[in-house]
PDB file of N, CA and C in Angstrom:
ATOM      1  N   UNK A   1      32.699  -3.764  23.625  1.00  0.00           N
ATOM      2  CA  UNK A   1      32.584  -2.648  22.708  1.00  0.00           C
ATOM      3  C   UNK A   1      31.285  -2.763  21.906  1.00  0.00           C
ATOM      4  N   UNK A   2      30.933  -3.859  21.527  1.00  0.00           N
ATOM      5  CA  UNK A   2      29.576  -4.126  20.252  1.00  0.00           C
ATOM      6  C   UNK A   2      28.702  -3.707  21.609  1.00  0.00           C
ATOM      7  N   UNK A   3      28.624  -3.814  22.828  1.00  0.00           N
ATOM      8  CA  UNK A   3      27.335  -2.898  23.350  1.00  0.00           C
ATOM      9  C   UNK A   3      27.419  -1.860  23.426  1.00  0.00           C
ATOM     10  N   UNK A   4      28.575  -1.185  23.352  1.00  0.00           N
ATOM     11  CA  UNK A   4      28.299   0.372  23.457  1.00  0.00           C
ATOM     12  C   UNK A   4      28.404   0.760  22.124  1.00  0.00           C
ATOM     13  N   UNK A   5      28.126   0.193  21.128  1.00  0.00           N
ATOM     14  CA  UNK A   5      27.801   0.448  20.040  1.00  0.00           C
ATOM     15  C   UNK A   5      26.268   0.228  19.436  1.00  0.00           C
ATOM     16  N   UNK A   6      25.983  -0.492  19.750  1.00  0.00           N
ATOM     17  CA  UNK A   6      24.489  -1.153  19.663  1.00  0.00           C
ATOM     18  C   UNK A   6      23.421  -0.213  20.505  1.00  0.00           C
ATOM     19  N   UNK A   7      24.090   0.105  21.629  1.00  0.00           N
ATOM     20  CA  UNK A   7      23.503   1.258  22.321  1.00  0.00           C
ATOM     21  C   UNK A   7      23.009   2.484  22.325  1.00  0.00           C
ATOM     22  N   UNK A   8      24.387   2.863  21.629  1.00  0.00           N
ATOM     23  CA  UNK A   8      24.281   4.419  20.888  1.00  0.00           C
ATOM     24  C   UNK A   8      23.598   4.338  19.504  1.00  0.00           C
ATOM     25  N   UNK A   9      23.684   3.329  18.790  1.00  0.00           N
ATOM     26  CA  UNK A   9      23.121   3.378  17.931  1.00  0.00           C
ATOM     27  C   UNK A   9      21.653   3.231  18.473  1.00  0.00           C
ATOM     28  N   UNK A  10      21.118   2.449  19.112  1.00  0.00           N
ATOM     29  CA  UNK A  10      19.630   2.111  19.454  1.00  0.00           C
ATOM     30  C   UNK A  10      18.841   3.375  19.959  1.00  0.00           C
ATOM     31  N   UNK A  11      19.859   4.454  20.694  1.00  0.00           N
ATOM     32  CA  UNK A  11      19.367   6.027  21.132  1.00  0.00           C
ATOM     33  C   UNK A  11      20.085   6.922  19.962  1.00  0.00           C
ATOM     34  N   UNK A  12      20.446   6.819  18.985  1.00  0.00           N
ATOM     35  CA  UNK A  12      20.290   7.914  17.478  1.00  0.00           C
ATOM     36  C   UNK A  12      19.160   7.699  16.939  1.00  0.00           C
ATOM     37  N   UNK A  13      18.801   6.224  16.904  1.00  0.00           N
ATOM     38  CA  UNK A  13      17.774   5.839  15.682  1.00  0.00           C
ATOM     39  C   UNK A  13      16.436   5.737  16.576  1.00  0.00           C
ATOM     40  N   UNK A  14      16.190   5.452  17.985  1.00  0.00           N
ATOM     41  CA  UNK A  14      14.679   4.865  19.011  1.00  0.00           C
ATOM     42  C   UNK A  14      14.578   3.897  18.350  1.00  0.00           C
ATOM     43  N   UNK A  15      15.626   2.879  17.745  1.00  0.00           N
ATOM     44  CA  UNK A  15      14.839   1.991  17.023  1.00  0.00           C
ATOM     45  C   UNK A  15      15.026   0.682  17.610  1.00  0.00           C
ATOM     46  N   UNK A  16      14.733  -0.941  16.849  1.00  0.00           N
ATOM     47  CA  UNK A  16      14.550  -1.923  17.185  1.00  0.00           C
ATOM     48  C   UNK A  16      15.715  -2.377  17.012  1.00  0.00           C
ATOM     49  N   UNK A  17      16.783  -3.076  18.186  1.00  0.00           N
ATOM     50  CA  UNK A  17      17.540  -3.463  18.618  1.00  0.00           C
ATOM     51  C   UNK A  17      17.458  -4.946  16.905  1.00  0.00           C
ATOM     52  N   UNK A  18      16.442  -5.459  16.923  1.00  0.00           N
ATOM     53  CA  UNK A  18      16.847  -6.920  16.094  1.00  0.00           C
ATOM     54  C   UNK A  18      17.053  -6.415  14.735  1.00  0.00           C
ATOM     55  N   UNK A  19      16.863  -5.064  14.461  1.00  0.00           N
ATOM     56  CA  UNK A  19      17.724  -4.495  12.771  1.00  0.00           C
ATOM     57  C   UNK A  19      18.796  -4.000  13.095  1.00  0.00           C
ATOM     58  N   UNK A  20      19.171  -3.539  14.212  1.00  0.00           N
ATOM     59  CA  UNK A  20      20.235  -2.766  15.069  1.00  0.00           C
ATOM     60  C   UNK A  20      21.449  -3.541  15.213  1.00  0.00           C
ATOM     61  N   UNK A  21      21.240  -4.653  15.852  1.00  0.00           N
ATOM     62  CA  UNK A  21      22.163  -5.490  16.099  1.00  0.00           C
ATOM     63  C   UNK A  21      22.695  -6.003  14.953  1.00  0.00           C
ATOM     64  N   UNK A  22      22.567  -6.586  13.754  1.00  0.00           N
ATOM     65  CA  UNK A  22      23.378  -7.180  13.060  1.00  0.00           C
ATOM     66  C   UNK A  22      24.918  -5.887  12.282  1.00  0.00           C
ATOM     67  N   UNK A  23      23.460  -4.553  12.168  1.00  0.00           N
ATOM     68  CA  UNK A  23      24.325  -3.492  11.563  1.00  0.00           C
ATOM     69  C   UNK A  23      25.281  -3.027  12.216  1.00  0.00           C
ATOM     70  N   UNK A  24      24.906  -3.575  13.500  1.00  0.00           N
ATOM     71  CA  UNK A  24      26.061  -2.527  14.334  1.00  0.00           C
ATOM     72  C   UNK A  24      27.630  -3.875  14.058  1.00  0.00           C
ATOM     73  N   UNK A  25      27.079  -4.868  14.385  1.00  0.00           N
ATOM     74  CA  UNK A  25      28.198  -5.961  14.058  1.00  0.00           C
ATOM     75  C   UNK A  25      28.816  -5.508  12.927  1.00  0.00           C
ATOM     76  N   UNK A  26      28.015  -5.796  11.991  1.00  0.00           N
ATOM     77  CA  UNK A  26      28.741  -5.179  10.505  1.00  0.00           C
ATOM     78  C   UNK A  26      29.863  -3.681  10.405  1.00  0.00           C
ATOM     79  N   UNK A  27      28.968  -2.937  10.858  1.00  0.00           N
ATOM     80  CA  UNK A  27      30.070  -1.846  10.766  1.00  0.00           C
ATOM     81  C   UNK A  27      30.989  -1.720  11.754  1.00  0.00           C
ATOM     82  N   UNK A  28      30.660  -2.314  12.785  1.00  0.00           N
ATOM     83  CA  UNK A  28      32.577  -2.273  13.776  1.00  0.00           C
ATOM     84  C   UNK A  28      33.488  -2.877  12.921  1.00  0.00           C
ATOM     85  N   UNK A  29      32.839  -4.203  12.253  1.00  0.00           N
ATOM     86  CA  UNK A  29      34.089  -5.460  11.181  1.00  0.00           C
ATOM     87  C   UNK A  29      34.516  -4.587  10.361  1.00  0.00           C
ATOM     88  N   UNK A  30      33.338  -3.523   9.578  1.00  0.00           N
ATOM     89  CA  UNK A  30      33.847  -3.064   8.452  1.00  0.00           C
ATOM     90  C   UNK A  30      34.837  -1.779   8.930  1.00  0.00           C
ATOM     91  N   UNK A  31      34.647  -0.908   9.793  1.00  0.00           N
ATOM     92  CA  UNK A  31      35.806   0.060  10.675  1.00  0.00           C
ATOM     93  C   UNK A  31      36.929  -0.525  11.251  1.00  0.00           C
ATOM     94  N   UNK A  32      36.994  -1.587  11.514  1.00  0.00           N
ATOM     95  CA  UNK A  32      38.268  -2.444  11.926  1.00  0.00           C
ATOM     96  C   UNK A  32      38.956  -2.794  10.963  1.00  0.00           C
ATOM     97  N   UNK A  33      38.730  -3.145  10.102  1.00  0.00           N
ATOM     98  CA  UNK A  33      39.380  -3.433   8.982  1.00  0.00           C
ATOM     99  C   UNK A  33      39.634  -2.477   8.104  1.00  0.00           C
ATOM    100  N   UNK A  34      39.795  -1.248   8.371  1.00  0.00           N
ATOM    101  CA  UNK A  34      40.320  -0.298   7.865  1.00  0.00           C
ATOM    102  C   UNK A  34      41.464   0.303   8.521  1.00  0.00           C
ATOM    103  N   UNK A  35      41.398   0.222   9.831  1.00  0.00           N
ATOM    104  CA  UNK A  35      42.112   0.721  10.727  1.00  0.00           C
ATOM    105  C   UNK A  35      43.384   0.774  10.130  1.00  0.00           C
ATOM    106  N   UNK A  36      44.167   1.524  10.203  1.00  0.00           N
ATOM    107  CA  UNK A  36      45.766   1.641   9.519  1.00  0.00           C
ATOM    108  C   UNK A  36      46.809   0.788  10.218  1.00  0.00           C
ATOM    109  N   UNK A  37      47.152   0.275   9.397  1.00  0.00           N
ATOM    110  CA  UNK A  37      48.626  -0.677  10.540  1.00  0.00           C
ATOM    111  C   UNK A  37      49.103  -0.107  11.711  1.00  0.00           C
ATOM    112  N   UNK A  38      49.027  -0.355  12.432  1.00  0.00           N
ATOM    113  CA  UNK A  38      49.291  -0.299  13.845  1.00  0.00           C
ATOM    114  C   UNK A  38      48.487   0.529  14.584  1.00  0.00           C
ATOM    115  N   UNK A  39      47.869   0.363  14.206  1.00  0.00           N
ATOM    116  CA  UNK A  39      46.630   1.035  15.156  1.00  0.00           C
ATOM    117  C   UNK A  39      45.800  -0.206  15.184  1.00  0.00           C
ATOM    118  N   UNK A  40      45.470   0.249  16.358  1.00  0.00           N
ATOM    119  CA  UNK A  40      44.532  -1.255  17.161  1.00  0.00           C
ATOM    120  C   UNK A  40      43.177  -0.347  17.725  1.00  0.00           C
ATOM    121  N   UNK A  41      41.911  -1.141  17.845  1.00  0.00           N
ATOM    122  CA  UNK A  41      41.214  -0.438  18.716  1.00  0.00           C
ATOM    123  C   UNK A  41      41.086   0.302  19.233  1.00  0.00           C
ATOM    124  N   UNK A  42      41.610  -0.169  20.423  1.00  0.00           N
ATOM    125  CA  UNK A  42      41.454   0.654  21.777  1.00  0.00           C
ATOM    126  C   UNK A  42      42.567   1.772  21.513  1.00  0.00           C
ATOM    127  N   UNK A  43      43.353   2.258  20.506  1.00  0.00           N
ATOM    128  CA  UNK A  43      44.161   3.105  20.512  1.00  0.00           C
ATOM    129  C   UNK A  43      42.351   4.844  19.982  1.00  0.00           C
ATOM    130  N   UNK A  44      41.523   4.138  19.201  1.00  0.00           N
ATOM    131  CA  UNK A  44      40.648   4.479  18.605  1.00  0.00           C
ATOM    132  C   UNK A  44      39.533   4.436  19.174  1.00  0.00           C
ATOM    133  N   UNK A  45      39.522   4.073  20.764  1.00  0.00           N
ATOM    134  CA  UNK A  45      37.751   3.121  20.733  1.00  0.00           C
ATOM    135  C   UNK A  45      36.696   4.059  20.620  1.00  0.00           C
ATOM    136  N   UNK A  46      37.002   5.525  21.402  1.00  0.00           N
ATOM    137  CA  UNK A  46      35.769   6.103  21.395  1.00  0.00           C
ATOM    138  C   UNK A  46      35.033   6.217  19.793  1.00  0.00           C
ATOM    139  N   UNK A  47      36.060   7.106  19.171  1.00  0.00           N
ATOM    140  CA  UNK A  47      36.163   7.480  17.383  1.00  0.00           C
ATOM    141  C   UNK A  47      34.915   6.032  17.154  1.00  0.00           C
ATOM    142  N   UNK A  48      35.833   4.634  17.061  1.00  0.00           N
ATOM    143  CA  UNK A  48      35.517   3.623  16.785  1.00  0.00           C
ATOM    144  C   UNK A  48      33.594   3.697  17.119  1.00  0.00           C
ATOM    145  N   UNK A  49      33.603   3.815  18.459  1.00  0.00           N
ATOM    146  CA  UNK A  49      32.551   3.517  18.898  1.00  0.00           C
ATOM    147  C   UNK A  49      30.908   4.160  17.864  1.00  0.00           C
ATOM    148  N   UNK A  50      31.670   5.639  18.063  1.00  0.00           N
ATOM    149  CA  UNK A  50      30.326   6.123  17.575  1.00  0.00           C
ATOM    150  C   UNK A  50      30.596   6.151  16.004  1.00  0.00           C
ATOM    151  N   UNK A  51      31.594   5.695  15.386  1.00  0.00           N
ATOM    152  CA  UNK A  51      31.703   5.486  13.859  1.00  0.00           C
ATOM    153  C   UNK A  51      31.022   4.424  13.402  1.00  0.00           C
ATOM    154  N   UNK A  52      31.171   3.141  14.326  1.00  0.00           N
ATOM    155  CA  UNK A  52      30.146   1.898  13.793  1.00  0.00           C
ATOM    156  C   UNK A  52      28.680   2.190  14.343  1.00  0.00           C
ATOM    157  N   UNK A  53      28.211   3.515  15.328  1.00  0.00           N
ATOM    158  CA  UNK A  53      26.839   3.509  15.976  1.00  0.00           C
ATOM    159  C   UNK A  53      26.336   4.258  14.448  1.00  0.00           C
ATOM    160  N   UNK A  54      27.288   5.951  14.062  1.00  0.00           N
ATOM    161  CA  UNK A  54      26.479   5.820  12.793  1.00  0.00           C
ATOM    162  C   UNK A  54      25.956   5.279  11.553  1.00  0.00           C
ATOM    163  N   UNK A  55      26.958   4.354  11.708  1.00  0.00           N
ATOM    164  CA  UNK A  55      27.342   3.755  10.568  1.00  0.00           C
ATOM    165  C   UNK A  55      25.721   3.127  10.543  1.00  0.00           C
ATOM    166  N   UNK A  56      25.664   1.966  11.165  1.00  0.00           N
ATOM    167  CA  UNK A  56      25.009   1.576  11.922  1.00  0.00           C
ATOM    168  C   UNK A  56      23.234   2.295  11.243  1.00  0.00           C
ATOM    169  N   UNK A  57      23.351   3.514  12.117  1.00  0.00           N
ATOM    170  CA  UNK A  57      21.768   4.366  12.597  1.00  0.00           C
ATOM    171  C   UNK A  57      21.380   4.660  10.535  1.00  0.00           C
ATOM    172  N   UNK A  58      22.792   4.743   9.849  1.00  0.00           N
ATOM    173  CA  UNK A  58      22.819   5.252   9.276  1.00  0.00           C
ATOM    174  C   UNK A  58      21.827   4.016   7.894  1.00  0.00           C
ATOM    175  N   UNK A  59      22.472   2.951   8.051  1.00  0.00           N
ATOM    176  CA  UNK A  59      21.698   1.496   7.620  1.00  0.00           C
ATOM    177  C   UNK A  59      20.193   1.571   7.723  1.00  0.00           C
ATOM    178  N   UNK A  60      20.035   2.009   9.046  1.00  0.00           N
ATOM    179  CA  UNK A  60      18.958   1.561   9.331  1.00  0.00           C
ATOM    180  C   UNK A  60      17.685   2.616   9.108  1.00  0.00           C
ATOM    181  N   UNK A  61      18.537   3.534   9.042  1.00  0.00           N
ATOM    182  CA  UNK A  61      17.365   4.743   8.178  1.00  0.00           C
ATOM    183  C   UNK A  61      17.148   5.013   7.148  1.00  0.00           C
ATOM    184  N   UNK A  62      17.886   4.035   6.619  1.00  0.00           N
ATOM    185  CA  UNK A  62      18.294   4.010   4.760  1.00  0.00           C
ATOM    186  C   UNK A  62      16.911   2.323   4.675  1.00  0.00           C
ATOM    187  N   UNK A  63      17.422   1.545   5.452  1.00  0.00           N
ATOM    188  CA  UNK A  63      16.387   0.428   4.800  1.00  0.00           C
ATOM    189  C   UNK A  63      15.046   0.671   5.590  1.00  0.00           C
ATOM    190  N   UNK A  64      15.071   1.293   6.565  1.00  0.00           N
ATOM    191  CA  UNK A  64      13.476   1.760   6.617  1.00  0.00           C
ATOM    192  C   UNK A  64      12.941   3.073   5.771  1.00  0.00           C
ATOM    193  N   UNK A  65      13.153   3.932   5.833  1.00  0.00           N
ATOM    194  CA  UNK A  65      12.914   4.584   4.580  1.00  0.00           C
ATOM    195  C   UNK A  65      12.847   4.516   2.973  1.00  0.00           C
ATOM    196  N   UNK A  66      13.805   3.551   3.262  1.00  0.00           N
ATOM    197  CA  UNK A  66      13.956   2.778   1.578  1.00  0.00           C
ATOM    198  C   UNK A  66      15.036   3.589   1.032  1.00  0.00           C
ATOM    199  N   UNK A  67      15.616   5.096   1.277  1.00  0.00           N
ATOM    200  CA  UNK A  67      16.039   6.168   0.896  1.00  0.00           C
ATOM    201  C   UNK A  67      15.922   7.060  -0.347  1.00  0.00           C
ATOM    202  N   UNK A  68      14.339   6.942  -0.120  1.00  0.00           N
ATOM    203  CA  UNK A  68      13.742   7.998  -1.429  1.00  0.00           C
ATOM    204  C   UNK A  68      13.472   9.294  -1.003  1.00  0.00           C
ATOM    205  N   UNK A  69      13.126   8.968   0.740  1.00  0.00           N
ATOM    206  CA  UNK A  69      12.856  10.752   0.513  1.00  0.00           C
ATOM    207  C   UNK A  69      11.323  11.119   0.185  1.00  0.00           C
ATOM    208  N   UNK A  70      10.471  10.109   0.044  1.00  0.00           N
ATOM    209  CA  UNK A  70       9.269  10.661  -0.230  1.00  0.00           C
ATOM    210  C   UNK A  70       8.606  10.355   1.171  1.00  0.00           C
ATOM    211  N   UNK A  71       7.146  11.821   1.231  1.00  0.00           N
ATOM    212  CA  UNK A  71       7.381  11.136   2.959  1.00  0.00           C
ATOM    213  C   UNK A  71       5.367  11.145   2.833  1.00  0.00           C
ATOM    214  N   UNK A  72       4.830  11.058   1.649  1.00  0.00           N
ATOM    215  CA  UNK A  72       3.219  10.636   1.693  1.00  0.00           C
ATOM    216  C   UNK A  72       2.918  10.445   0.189  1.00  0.00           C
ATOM    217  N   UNK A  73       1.972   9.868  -0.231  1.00  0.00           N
ATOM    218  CA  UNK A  73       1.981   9.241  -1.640  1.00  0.00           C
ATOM    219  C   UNK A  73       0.223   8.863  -1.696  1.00  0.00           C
ATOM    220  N   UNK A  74      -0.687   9.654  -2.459  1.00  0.00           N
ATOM    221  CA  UNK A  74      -1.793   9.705  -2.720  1.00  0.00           C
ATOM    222  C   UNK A  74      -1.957   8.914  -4.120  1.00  0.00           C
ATOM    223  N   UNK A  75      -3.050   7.613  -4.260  1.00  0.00           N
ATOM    224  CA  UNK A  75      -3.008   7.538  -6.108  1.00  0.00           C
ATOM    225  C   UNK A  75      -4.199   8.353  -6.928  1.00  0.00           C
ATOM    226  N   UNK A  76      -5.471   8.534  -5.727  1.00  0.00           N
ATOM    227  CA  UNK A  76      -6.399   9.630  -6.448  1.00  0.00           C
ATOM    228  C   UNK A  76      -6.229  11.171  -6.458  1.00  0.00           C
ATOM    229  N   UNK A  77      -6.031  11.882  -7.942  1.00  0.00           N
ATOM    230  CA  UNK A  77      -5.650  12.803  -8.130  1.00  0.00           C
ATOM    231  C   UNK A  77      -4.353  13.112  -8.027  1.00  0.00           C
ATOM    232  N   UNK A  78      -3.372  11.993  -7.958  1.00  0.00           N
ATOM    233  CA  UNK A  78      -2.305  12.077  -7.773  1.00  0.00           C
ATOM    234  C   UNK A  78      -1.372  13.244  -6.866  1.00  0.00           C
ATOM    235  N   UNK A  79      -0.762  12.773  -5.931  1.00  0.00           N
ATOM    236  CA  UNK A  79      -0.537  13.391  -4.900  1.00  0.00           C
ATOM    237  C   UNK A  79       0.964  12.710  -4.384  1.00  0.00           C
ATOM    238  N   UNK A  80       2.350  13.104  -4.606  1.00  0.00           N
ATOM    239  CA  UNK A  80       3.235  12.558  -4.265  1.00  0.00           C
ATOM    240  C   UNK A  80       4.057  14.064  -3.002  1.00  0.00           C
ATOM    241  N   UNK A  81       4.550  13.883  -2.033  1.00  0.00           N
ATOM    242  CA  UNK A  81       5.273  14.901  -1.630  1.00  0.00           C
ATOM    243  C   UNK A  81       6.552  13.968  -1.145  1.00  0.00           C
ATOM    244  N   UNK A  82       7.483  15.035  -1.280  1.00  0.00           N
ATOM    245  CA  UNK A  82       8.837  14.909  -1.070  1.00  0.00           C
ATOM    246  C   UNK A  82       9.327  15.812   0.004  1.00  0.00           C
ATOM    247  N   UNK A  83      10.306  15.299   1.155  1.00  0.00           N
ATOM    248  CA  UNK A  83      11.370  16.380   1.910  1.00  0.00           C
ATOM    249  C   UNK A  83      12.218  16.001   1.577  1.00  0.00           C
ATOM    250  N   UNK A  84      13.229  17.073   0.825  1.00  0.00           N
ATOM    251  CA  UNK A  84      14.251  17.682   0.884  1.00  0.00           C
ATOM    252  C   UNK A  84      14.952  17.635   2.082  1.00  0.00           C
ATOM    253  N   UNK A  85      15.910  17.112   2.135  1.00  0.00           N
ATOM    254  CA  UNK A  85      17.007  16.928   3.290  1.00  0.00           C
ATOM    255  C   UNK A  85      16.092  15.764   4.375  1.00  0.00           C
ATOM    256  N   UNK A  86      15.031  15.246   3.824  1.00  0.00           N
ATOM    257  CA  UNK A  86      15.166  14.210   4.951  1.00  0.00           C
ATOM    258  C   UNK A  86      15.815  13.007   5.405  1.00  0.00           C
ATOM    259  N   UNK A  87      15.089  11.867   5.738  1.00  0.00           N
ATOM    260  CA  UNK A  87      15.968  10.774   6.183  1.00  0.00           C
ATOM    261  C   UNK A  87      17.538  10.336   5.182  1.00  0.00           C
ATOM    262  N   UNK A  88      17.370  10.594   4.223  1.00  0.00           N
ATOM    263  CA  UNK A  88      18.542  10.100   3.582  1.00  0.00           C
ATOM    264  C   UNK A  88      19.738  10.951   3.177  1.00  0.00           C
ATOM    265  N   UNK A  89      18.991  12.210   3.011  1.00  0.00           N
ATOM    266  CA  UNK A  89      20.141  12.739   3.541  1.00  0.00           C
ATOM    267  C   UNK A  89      20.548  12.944   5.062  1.00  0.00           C
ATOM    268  N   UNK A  90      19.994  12.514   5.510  1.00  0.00           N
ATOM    269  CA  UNK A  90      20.132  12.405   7.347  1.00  0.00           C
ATOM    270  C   UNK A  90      21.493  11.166   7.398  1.00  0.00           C
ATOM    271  N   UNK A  91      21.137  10.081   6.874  1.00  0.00           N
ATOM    272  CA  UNK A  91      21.743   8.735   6.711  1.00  0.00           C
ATOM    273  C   UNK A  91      22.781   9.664   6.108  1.00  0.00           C
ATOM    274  N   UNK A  92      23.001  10.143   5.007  1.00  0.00           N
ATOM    275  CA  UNK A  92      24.725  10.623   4.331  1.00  0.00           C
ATOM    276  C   UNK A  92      25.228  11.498   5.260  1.00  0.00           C
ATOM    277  N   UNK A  93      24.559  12.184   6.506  1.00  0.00           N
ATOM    278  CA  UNK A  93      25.460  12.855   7.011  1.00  0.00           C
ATOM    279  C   UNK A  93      25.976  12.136   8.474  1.00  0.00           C
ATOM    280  N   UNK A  94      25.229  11.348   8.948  1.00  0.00           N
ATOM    281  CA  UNK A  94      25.765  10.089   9.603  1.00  0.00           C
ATOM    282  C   UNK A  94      27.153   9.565   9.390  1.00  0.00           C
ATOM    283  N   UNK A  95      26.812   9.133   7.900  1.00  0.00           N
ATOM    284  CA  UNK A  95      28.368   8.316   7.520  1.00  0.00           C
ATOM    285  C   UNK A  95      29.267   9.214   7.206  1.00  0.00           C
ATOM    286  N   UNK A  96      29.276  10.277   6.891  1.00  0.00           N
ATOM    287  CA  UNK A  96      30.315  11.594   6.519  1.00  0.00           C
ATOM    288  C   UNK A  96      30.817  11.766   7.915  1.00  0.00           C
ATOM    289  N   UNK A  97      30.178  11.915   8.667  1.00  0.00           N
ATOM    290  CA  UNK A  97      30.541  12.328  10.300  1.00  0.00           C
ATOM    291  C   UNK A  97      31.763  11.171  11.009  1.00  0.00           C
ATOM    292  N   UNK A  98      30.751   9.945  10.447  1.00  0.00           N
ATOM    293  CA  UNK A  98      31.517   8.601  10.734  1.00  0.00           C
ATOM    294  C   UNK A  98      33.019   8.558  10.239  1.00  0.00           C
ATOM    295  N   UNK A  99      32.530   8.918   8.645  1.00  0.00           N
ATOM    296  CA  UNK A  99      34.218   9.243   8.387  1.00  0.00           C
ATOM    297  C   UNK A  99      34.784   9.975   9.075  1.00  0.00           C
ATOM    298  N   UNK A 100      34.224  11.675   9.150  1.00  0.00           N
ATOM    299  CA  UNK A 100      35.454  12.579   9.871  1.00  0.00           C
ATOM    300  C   UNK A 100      35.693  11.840  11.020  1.00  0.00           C
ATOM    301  N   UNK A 101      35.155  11.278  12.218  1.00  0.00           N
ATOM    302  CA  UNK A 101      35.551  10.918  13.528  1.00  0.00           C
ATOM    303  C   UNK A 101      36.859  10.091  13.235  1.00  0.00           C
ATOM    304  N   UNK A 102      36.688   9.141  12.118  1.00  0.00           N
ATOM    305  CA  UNK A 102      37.678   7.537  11.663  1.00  0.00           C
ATOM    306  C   UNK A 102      39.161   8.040  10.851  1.00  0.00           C
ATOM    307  N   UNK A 103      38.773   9.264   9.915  1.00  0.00           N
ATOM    308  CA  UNK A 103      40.254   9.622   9.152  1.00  0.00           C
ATOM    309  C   UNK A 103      41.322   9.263   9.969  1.00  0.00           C
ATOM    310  N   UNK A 104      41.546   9.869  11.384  1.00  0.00           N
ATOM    311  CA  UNK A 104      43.143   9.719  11.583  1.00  0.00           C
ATOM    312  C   UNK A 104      42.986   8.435  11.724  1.00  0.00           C
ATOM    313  N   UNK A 105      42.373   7.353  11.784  1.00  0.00           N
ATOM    314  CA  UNK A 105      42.962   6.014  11.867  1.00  0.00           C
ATOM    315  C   UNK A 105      42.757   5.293  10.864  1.00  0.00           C
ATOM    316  N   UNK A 106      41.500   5.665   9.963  1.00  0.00           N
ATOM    317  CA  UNK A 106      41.878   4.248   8.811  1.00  0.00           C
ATOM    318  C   UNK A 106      42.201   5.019   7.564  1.00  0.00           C
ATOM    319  N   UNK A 107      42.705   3.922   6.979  1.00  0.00           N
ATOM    320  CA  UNK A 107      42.899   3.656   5.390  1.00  0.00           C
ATOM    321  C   UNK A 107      42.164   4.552   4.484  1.00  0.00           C
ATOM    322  N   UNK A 108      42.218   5.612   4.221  1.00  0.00           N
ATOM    323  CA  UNK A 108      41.049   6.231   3.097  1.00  0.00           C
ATOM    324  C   UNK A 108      40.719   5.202   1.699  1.00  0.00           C
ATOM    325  N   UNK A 109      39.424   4.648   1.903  1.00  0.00           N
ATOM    326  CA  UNK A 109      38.774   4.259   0.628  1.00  0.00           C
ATOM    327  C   UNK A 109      38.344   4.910  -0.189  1.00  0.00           C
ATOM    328  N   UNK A 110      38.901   5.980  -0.523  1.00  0.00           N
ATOM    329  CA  UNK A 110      38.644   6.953  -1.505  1.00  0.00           C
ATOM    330  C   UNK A 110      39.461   6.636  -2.546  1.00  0.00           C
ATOM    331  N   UNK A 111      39.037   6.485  -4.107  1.00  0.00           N
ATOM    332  CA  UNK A 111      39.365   6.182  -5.200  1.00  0.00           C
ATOM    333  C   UNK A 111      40.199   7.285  -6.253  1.00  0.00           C
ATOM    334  N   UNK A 112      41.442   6.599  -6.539  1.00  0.00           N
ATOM    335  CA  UNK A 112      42.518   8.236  -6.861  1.00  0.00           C
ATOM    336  C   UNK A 112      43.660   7.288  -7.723  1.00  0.00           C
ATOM    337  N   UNK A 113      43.926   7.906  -8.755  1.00  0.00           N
ATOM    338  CA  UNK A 113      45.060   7.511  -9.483  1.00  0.00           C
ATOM    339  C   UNK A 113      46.283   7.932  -8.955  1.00  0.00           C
ATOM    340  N   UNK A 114      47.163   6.598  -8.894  1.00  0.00           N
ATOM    341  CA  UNK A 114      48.506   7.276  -8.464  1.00  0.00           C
ATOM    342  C   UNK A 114      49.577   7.701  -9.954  1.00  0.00           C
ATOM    343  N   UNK A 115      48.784   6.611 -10.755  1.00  0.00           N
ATOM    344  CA  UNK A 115      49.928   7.740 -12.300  1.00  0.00           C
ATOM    345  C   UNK A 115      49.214   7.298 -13.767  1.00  0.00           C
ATOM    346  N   UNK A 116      49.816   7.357 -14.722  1.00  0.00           N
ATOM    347  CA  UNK A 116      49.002   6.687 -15.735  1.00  0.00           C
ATOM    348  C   UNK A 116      50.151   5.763 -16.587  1.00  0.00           C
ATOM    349  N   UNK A 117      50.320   4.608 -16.945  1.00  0.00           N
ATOM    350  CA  UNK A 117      51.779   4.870 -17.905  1.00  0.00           C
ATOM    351  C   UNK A 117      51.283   5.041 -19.473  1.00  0.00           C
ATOM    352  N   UNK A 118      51.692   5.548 -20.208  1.00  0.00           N
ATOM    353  CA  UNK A 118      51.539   6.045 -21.428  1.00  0.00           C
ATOM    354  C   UNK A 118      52.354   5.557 -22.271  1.00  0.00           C
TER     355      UNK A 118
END
């Protein structure tokens, strides 16, 4: 499975397999361990698959970009430009996607009060 993850991730991003590879490790551990009791893998693999590739593409366009979003930077006469909707928001819609594919099987880590006592 970590190659067909490493894979897909390596054709989202064209990028270098030796930043690729650790992230992709990381996010299968971190999607597995969400998985809901009784659900196993392979009940999930495809979902699985391309959830740790974005996860993944999604890392890796965040630490090469840095995720500012600025995409040229002049210091004479000062000259900064910015895109709007680029790489980082590229990277948040990666992992949003990642989620929708993963809901029916894991755990929502989403943060919610179940009561208050008073």
């Amino acid at each position: 499975m970590h190659e067909r993850i490493l894979s897909l991730a390596a054709a989202i991003t064209g990028g270098d397999t030796a930043l690729l590879e650790p992230l992709c490790a990381a996010a299968e551990t971190a999607w597995r361990a969400r998985l809901r009791p009784g659900v196993a893998p392979p009940d999930c693999e495809s979902a699985l698959i391309c959830a740790a590739a974005f996860t993944a593409a999604a890392g890796a366009s965040s630490a090469r970009d840095g995720g500012s979003g600025v995409t040229s930077f002049t210091a004479g006469d000062v000259s900064v430009r910015c895109w709007e909707g680029g790489a980082s928001s590229g990277a948040a819609e990666l992992l949003a996607q990642a989620e929708r594919l993963m809901a029916p099987y894991v755990v929502s880590d989403d943060f919610a009060f179940r009561g208050v006592r008073t």
